[in-house]
PDB file of N, CA and C in Angstrom:
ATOM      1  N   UNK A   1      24.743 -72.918 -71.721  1.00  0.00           N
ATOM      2  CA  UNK A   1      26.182 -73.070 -71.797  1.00  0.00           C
ATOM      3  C   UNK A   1      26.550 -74.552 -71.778  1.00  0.00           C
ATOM      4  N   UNK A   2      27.477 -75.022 -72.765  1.00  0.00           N
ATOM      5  CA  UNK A   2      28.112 -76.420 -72.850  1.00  0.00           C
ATOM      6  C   UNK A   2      29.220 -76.561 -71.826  1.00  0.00           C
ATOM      7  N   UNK A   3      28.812 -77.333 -70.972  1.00  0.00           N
ATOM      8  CA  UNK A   3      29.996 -77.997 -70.439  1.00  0.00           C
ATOM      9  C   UNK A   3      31.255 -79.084 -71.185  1.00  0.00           C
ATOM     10  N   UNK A   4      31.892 -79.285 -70.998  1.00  0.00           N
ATOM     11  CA  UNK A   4      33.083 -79.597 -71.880  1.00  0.00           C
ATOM     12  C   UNK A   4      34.644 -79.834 -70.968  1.00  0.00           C
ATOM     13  N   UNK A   5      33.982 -81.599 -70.562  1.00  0.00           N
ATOM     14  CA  UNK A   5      34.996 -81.808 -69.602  1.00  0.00           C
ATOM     15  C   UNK A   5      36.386 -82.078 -69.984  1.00  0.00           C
ATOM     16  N   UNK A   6      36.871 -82.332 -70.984  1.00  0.00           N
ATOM     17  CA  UNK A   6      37.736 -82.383 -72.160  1.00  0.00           C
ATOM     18  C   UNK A   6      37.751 -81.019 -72.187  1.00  0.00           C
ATOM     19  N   UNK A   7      39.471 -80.782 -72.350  1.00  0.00           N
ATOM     20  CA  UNK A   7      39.797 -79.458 -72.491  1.00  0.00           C
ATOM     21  C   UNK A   7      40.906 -79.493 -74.033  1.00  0.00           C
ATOM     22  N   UNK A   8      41.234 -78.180 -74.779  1.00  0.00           N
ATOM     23  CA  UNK A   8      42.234 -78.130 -75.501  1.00  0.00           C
ATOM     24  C   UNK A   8      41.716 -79.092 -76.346  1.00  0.00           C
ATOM     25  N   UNK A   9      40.762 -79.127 -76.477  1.00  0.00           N
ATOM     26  CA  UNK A   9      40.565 -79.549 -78.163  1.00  0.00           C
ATOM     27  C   UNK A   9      39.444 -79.565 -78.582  1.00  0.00           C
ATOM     28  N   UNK A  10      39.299 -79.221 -80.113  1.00  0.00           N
ATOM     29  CA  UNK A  10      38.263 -78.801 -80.617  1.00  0.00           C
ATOM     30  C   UNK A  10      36.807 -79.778 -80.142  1.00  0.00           C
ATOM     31  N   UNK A  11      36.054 -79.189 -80.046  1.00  0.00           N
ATOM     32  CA  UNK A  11      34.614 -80.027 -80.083  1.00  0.00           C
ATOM     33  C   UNK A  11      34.393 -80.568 -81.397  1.00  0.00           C
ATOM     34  N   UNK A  12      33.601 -81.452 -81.454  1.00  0.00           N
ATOM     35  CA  UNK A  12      32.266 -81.382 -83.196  1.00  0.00           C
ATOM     36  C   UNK A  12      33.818 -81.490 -83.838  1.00  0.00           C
ATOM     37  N   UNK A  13      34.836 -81.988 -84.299  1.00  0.00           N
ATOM     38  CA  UNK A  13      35.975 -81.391 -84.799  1.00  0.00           C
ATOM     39  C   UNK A  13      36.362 -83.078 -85.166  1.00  0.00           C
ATOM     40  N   UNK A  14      36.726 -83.805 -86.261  1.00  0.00           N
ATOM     41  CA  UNK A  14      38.303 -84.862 -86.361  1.00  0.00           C
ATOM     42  C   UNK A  14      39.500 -84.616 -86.231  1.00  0.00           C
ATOM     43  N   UNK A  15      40.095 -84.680 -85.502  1.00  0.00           N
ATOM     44  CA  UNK A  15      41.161 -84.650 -84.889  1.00  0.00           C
ATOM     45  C   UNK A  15      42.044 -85.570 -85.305  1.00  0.00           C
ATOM     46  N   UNK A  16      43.703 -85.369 -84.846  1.00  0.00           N
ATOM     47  CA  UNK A  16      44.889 -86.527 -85.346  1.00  0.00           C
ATOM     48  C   UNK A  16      45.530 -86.063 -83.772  1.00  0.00           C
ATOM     49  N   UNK A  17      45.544 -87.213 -83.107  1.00  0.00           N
ATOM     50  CA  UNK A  17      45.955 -86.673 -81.695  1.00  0.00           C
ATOM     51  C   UNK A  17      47.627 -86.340 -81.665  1.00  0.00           C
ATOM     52  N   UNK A  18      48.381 -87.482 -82.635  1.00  0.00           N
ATOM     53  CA  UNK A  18      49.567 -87.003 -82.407  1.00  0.00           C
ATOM     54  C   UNK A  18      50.111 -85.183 -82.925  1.00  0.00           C
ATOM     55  N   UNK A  19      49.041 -84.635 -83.654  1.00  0.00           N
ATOM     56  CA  UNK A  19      49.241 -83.628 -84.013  1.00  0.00           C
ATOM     57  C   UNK A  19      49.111 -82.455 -83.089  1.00  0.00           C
ATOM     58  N   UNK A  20      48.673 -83.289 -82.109  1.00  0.00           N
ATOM     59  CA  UNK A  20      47.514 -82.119 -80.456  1.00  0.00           C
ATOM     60  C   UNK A  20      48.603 -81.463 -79.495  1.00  0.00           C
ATOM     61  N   UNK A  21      49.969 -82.545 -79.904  1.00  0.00           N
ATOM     62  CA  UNK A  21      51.319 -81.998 -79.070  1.00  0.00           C
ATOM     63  C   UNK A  21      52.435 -82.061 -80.021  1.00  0.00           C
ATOM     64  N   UNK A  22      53.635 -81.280 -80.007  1.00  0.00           N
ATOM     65  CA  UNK A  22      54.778 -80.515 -80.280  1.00  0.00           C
ATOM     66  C   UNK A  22      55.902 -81.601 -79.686  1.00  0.00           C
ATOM     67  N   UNK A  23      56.987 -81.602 -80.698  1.00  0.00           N
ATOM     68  CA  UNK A  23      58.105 -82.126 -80.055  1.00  0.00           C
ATOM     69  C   UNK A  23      58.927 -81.121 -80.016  1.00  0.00           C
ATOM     70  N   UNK A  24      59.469 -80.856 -78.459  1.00  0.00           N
ATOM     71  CA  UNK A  24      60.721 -79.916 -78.494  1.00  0.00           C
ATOM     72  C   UNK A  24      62.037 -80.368 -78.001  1.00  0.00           C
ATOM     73  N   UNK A  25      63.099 -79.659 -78.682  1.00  0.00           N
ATOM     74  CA  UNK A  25      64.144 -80.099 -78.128  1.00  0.00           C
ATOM     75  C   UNK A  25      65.021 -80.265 -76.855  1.00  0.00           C
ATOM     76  N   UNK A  26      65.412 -81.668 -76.486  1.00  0.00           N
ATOM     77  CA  UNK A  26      65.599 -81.936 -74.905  1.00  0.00           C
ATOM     78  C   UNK A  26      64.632 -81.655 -73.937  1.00  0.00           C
ATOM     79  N   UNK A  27      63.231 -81.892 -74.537  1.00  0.00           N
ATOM     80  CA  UNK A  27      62.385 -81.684 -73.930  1.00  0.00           C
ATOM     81  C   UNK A  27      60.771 -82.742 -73.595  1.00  0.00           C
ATOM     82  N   UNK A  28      60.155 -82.871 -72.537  1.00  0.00           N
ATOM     83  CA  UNK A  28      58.919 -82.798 -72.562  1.00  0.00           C
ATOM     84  C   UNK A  28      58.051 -82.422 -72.348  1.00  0.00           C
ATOM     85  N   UNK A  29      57.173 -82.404 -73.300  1.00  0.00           N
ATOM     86  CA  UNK A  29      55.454 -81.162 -73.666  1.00  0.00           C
ATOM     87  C   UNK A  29      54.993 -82.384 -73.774  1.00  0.00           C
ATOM     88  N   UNK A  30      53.724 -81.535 -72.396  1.00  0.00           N
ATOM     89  CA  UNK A  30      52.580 -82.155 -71.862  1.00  0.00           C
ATOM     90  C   UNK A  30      51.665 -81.338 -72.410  1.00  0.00           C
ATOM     91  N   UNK A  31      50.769 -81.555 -72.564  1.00  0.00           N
ATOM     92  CA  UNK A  31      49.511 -81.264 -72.409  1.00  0.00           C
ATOM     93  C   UNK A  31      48.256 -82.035 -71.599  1.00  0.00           C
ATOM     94  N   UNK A  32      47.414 -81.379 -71.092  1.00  0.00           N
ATOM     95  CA  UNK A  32      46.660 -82.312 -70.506  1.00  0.00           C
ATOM     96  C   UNK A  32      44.952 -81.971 -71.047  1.00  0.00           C
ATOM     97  N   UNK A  33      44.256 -83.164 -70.846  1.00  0.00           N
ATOM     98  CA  UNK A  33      43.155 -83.264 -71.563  1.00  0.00           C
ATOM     99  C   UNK A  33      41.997 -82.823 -70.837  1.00  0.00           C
ATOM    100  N   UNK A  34      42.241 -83.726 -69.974  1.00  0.00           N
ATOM    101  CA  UNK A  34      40.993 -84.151 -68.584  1.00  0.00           C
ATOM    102  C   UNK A  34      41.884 -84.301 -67.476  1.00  0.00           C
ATOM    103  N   UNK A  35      41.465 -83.482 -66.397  1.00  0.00           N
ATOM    104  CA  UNK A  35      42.204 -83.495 -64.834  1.00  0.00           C
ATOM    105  C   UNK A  35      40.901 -83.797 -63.625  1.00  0.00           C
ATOM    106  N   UNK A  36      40.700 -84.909 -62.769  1.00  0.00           N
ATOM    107  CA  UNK A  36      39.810 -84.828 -62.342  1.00  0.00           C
ATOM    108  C   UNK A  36      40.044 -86.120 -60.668  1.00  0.00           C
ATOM    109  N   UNK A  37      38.985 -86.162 -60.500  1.00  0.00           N
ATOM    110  CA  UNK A  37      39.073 -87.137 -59.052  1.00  0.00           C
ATOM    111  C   UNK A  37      39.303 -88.387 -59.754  1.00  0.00           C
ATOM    112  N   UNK A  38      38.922 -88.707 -61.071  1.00  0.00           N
ATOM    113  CA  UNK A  38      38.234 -90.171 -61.331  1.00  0.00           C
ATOM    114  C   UNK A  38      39.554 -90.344 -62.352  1.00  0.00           C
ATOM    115  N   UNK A  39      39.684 -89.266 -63.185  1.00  0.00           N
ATOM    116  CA  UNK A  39      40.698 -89.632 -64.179  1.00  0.00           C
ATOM    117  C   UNK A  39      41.656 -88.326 -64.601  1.00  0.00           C
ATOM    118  N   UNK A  40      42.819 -89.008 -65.329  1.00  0.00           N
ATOM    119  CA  UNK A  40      43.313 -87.762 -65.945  1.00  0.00           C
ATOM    120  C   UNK A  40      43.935 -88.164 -67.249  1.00  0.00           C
ATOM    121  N   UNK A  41      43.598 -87.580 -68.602  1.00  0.00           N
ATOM    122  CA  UNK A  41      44.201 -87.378 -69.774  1.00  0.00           C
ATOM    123  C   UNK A  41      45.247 -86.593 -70.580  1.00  0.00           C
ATOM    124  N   UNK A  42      46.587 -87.272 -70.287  1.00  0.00           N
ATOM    125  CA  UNK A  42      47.630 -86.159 -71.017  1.00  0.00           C
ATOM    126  C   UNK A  42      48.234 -86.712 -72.005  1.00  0.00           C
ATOM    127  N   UNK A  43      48.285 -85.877 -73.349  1.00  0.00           N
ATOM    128  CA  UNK A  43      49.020 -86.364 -74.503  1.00  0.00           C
ATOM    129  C   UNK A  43      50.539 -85.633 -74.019  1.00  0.00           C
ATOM    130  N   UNK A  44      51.673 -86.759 -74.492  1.00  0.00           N
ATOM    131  CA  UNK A  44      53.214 -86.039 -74.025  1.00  0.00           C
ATOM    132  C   UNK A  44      53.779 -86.492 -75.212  1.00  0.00           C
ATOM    133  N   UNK A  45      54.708 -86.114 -75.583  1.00  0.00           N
ATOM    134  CA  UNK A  45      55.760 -85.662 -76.932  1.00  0.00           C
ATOM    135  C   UNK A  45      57.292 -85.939 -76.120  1.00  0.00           C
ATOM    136  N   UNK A  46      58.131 -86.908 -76.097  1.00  0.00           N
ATOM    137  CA  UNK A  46      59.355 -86.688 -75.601  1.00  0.00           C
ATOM    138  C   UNK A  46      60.476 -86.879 -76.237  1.00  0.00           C
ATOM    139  N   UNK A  47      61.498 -85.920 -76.359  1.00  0.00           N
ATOM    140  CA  UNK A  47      62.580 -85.914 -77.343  1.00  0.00           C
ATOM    141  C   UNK A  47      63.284 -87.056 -76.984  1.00  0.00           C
ATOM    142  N   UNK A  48      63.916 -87.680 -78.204  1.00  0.00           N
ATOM    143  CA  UNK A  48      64.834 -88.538 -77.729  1.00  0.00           C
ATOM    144  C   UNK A  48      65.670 -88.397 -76.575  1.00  0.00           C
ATOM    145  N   UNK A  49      65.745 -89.347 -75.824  1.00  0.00           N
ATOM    146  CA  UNK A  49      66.346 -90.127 -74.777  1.00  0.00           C
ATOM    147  C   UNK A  49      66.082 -89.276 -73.418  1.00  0.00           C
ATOM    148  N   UNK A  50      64.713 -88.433 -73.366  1.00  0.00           N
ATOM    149  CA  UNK A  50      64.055 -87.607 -72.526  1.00  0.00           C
ATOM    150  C   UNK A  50      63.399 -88.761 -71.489  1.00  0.00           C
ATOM    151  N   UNK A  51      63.218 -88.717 -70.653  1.00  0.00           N
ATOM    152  CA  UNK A  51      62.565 -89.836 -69.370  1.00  0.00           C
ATOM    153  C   UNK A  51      61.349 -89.149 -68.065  1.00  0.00           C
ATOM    154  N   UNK A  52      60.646 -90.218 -68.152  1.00  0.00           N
ATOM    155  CA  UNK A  52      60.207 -89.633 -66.653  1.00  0.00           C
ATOM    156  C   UNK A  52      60.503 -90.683 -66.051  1.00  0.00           C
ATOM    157  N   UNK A  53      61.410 -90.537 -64.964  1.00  0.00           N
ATOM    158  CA  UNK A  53      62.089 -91.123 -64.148  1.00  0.00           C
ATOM    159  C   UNK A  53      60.763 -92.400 -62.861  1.00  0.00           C
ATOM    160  N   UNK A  54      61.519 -93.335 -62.408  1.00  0.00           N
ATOM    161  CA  UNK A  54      60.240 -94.427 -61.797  1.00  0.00           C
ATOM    162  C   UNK A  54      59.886 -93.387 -60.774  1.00  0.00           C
ATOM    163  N   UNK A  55      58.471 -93.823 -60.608  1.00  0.00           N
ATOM    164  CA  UNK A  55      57.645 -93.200 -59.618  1.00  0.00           C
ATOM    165  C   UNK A  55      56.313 -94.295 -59.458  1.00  0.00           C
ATOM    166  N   UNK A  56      55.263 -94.144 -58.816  1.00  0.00           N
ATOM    167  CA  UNK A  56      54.281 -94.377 -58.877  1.00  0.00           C
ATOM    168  C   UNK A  56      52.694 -93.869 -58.803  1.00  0.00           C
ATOM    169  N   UNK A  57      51.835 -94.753 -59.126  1.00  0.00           N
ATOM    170  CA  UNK A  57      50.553 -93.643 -59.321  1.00  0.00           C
ATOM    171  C   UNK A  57      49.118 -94.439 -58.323  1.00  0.00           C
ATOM    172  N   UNK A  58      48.754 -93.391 -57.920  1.00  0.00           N
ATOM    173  CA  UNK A  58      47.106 -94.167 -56.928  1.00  0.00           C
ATOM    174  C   UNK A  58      46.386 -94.627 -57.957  1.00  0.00           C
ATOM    175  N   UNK A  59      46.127 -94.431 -58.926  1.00  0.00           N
ATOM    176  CA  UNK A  59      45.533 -95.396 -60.231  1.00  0.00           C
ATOM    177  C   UNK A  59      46.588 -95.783 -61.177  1.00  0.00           C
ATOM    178  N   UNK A  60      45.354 -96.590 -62.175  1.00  0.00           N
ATOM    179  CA  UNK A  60      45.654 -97.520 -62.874  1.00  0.00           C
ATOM    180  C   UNK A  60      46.363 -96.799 -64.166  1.00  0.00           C
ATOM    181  N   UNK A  61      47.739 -96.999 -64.982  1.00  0.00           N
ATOM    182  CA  UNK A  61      47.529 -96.012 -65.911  1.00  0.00           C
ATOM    183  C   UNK A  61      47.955 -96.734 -67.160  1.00  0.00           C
ATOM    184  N   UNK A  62      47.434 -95.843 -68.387  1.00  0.00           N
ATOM    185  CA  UNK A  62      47.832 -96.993 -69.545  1.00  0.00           C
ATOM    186  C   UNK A  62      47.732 -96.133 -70.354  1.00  0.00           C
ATOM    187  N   UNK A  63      49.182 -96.274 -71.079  1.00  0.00           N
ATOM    188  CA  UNK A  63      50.149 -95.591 -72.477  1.00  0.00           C
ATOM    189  C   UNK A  63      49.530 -96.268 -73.801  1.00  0.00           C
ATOM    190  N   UNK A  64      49.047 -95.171 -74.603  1.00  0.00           N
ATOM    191  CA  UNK A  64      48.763 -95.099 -76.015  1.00  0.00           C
ATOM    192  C   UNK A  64      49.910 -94.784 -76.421  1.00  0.00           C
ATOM    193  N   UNK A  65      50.839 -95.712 -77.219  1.00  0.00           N
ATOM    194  CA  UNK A  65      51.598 -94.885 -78.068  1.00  0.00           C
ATOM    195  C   UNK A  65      51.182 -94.349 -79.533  1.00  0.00           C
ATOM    196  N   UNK A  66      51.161 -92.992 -79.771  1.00  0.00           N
ATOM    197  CA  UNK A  66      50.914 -92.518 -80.904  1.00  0.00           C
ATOM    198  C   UNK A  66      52.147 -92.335 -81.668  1.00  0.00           C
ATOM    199  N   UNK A  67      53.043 -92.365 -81.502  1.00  0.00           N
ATOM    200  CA  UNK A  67      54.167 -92.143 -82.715  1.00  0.00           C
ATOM    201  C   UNK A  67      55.743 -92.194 -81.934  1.00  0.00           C
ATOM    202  N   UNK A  68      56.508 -92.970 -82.852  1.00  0.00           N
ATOM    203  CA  UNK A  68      57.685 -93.352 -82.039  1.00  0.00           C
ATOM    204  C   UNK A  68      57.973 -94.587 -81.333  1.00  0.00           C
ATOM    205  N   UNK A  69      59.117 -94.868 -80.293  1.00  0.00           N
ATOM    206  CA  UNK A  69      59.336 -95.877 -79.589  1.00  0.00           C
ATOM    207  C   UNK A  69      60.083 -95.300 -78.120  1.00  0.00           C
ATOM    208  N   UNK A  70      59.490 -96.063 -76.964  1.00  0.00           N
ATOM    209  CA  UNK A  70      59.804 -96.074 -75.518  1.00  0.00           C
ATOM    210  C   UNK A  70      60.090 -97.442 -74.841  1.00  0.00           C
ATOM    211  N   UNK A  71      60.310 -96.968 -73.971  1.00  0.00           N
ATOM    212  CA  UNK A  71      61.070 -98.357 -73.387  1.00  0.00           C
ATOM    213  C   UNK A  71      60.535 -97.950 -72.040  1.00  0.00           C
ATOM    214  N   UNK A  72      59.202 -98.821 -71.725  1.00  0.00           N
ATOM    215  CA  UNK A  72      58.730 -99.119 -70.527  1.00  0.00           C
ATOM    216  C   UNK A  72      59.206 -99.893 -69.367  1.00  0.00           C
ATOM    217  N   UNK A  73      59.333 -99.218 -68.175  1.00  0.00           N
ATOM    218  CA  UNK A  73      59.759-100.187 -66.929  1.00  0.00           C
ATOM    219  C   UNK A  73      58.635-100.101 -66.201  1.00  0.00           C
ATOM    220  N   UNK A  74      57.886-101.897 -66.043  1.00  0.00           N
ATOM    221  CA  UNK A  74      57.008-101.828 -64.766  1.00  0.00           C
ATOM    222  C   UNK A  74      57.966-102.776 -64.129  1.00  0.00           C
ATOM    223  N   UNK A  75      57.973-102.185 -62.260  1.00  0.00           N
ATOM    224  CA  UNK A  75      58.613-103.030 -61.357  1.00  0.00           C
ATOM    225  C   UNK A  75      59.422-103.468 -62.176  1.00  0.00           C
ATOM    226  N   UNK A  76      60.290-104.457 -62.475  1.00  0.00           N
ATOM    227  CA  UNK A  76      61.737-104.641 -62.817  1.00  0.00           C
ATOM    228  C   UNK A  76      61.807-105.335 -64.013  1.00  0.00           C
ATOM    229  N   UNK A  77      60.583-105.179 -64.948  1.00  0.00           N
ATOM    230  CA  UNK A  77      60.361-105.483 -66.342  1.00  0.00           C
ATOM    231  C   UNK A  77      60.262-104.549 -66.893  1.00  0.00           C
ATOM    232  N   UNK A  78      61.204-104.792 -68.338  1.00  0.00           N
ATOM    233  CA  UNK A  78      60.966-103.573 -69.071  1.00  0.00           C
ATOM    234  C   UNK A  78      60.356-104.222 -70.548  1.00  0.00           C
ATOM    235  N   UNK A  79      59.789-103.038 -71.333  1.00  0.00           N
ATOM    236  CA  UNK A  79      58.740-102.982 -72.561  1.00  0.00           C
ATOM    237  C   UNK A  79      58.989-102.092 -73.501  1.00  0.00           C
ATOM    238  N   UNK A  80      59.414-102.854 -74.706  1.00  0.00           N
ATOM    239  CA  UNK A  80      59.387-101.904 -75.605  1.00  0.00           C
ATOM    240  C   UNK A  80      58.387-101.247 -76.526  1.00  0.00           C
ATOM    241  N   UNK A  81      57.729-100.149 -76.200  1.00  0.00           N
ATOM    242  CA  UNK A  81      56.279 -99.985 -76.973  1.00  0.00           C
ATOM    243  C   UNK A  81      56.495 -98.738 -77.819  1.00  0.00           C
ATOM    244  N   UNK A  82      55.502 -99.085 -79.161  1.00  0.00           N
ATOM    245  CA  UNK A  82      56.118 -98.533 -80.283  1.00  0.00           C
ATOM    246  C   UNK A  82      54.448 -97.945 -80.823  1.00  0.00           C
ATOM    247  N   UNK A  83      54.550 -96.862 -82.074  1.00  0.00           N
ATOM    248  CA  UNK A  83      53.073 -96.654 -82.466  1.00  0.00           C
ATOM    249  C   UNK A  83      52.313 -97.703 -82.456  1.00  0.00           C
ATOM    250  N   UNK A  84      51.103 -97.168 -81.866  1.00  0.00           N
ATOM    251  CA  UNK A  84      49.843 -97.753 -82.306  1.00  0.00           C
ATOM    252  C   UNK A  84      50.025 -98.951 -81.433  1.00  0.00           C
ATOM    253  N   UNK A  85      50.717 -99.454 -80.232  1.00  0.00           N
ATOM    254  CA  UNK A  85      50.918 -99.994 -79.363  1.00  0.00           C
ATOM    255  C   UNK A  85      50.399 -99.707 -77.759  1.00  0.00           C
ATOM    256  N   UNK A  86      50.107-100.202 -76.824  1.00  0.00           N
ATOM    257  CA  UNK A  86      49.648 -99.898 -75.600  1.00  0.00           C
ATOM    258  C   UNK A  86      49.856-100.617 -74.474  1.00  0.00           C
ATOM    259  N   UNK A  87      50.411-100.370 -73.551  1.00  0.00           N
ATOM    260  CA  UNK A  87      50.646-101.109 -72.068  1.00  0.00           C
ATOM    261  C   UNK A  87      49.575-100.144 -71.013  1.00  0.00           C
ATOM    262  N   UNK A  88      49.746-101.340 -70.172  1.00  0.00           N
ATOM    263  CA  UNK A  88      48.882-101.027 -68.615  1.00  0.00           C
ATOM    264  C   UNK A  88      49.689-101.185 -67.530  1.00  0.00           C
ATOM    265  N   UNK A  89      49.860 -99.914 -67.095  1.00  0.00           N
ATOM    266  CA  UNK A  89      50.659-100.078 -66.027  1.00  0.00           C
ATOM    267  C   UNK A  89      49.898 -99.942 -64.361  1.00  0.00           C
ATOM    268  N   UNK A  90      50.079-101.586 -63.562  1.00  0.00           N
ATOM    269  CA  UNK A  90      48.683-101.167 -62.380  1.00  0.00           C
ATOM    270  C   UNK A  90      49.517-100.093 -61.247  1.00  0.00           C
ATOM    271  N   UNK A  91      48.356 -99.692 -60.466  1.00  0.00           N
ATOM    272  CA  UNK A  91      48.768 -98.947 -59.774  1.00  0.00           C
ATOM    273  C   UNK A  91      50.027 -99.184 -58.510  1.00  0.00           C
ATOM    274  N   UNK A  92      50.463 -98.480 -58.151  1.00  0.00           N
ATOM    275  CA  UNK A  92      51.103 -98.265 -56.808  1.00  0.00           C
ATOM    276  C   UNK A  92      52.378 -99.432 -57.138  1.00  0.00           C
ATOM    277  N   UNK A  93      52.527 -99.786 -58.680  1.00  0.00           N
ATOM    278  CA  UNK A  93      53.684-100.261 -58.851  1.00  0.00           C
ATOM    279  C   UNK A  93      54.574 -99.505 -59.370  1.00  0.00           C
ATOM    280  N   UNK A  94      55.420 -99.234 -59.482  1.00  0.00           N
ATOM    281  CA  UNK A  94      56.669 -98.400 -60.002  1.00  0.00           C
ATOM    282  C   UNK A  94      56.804 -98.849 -61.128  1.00  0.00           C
ATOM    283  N   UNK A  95      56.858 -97.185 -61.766  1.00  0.00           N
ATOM    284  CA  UNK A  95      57.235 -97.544 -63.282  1.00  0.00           C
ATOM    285  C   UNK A  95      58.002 -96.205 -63.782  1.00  0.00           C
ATOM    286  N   UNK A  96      58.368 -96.546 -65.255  1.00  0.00           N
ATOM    287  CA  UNK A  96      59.277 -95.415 -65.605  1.00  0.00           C
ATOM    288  C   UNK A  96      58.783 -95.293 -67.306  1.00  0.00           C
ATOM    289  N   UNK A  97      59.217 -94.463 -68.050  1.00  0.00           N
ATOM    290  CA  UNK A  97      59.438 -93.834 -69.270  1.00  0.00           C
ATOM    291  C   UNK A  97      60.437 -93.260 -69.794  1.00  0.00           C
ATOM    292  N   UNK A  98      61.000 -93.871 -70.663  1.00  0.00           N
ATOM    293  CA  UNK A  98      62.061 -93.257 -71.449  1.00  0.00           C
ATOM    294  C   UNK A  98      62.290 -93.594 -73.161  1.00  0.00           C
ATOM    295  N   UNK A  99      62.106 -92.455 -73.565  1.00  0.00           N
ATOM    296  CA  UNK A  99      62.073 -92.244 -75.024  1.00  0.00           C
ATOM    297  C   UNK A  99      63.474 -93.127 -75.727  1.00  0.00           C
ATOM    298  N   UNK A 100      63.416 -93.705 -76.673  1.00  0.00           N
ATOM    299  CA  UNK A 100      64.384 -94.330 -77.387  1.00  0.00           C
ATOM    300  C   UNK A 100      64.967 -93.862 -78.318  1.00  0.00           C
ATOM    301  N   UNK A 101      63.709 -92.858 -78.819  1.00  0.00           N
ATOM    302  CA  UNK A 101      63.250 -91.757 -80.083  1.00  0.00           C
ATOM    303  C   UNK A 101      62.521 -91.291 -80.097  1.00  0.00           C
ATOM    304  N   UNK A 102      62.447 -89.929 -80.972  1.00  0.00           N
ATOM    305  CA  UNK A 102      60.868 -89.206 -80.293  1.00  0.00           C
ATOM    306  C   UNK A 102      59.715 -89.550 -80.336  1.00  0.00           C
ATOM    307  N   UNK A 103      59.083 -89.541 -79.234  1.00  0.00           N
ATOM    308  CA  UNK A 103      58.032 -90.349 -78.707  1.00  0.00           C
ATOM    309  C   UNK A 103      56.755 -90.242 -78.154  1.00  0.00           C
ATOM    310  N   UNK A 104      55.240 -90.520 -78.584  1.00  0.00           N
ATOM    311  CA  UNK A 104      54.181 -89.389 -78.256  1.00  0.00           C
ATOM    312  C   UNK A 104      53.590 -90.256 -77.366  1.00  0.00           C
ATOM    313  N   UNK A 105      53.232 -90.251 -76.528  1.00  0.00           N
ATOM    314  CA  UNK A 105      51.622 -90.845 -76.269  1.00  0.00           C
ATOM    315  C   UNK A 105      50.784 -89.893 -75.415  1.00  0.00           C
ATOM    316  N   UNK A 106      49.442 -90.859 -75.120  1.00  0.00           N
ATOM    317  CA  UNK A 106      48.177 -90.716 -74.752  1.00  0.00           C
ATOM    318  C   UNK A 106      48.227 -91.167 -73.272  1.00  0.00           C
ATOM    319  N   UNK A 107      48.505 -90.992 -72.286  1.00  0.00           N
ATOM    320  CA  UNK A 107      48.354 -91.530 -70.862  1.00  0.00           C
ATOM    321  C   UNK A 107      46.858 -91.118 -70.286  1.00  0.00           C
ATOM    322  N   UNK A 108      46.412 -92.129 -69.742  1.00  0.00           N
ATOM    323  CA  UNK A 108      45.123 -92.250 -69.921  1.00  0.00           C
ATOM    324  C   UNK A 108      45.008 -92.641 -67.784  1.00  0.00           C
ATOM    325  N   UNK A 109      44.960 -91.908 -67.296  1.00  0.00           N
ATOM    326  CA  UNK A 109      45.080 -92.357 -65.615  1.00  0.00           C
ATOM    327  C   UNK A 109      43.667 -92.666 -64.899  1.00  0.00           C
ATOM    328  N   UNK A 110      43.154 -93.618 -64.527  1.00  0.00           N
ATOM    329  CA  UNK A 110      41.789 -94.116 -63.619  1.00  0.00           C
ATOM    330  C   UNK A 110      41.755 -93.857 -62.540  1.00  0.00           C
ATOM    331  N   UNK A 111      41.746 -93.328 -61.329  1.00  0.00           N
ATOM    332  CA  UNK A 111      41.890 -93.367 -59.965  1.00  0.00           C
ATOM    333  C   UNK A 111      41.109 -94.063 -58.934  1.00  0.00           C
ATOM    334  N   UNK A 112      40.983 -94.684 -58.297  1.00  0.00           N
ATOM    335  CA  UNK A 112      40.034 -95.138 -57.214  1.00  0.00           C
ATOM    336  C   UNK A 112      39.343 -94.214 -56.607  1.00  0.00           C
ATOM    337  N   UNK A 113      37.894 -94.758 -56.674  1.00  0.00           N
ATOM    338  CA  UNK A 113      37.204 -94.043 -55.911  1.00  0.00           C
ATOM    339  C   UNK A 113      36.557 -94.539 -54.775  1.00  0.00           C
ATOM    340  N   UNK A 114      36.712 -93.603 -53.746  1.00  0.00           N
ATOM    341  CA  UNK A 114      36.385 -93.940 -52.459  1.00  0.00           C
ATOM    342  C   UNK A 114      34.436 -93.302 -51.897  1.00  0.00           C
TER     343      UNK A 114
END
């Protein structure tokens, strides 16, 4: 039996990731890739002017944008990141997300290990 720490998507397969998630209306669709101690992988789709509000994270995390434009807040700077663009946001700083237009990415989370 294959293990297959990557979930929701084909093996052996080429793939188009922005195609892996759905845009819905007034909405955001997650999907997630990889959930684990060390890391976690979720592609998200967010309708225009949809947000995830500031919060913070025990790791390190960093936005692939695959299609669209967002407007990143780390701590009290903000970023405008657009396809095929990428920020790093470090940990245990506050940050936010909010779509400008509909907007995909790849969040890619590291965690510390103890």
């Amino acid at each position: 039996m294959e293990n297959n720490y990557i979930k929701n998507m084909n093996v052996a397969e080429v793939l188009t990731l922005v195609d892996l998630v759905s845009y819905q209306s007034n909405q955001i669709v997650s999907k997630t890739l990889a959930q684990n101690l060390a890391i976690s992988l979720t592609l998200f789709a967010f309708d225009k002017d949809e947000e995830i509000s500031t919060h913070e994270s025990e790791g390190d995390a960093m936005i692939v944008a695959i299609d669209g434009e967002a407007e990143i807040t780390i701590g009290e700077e903000k970023f405008i990141l657009k396809k095929g663009e990428t920020i790093l946001m470090p940990s245990k700083k506050p940050h936010a997300v909010y779509a400008k237009e509909p907007f995909k990415m790849l969040l890619v989370v590291v965690f510390p290990q103890k």
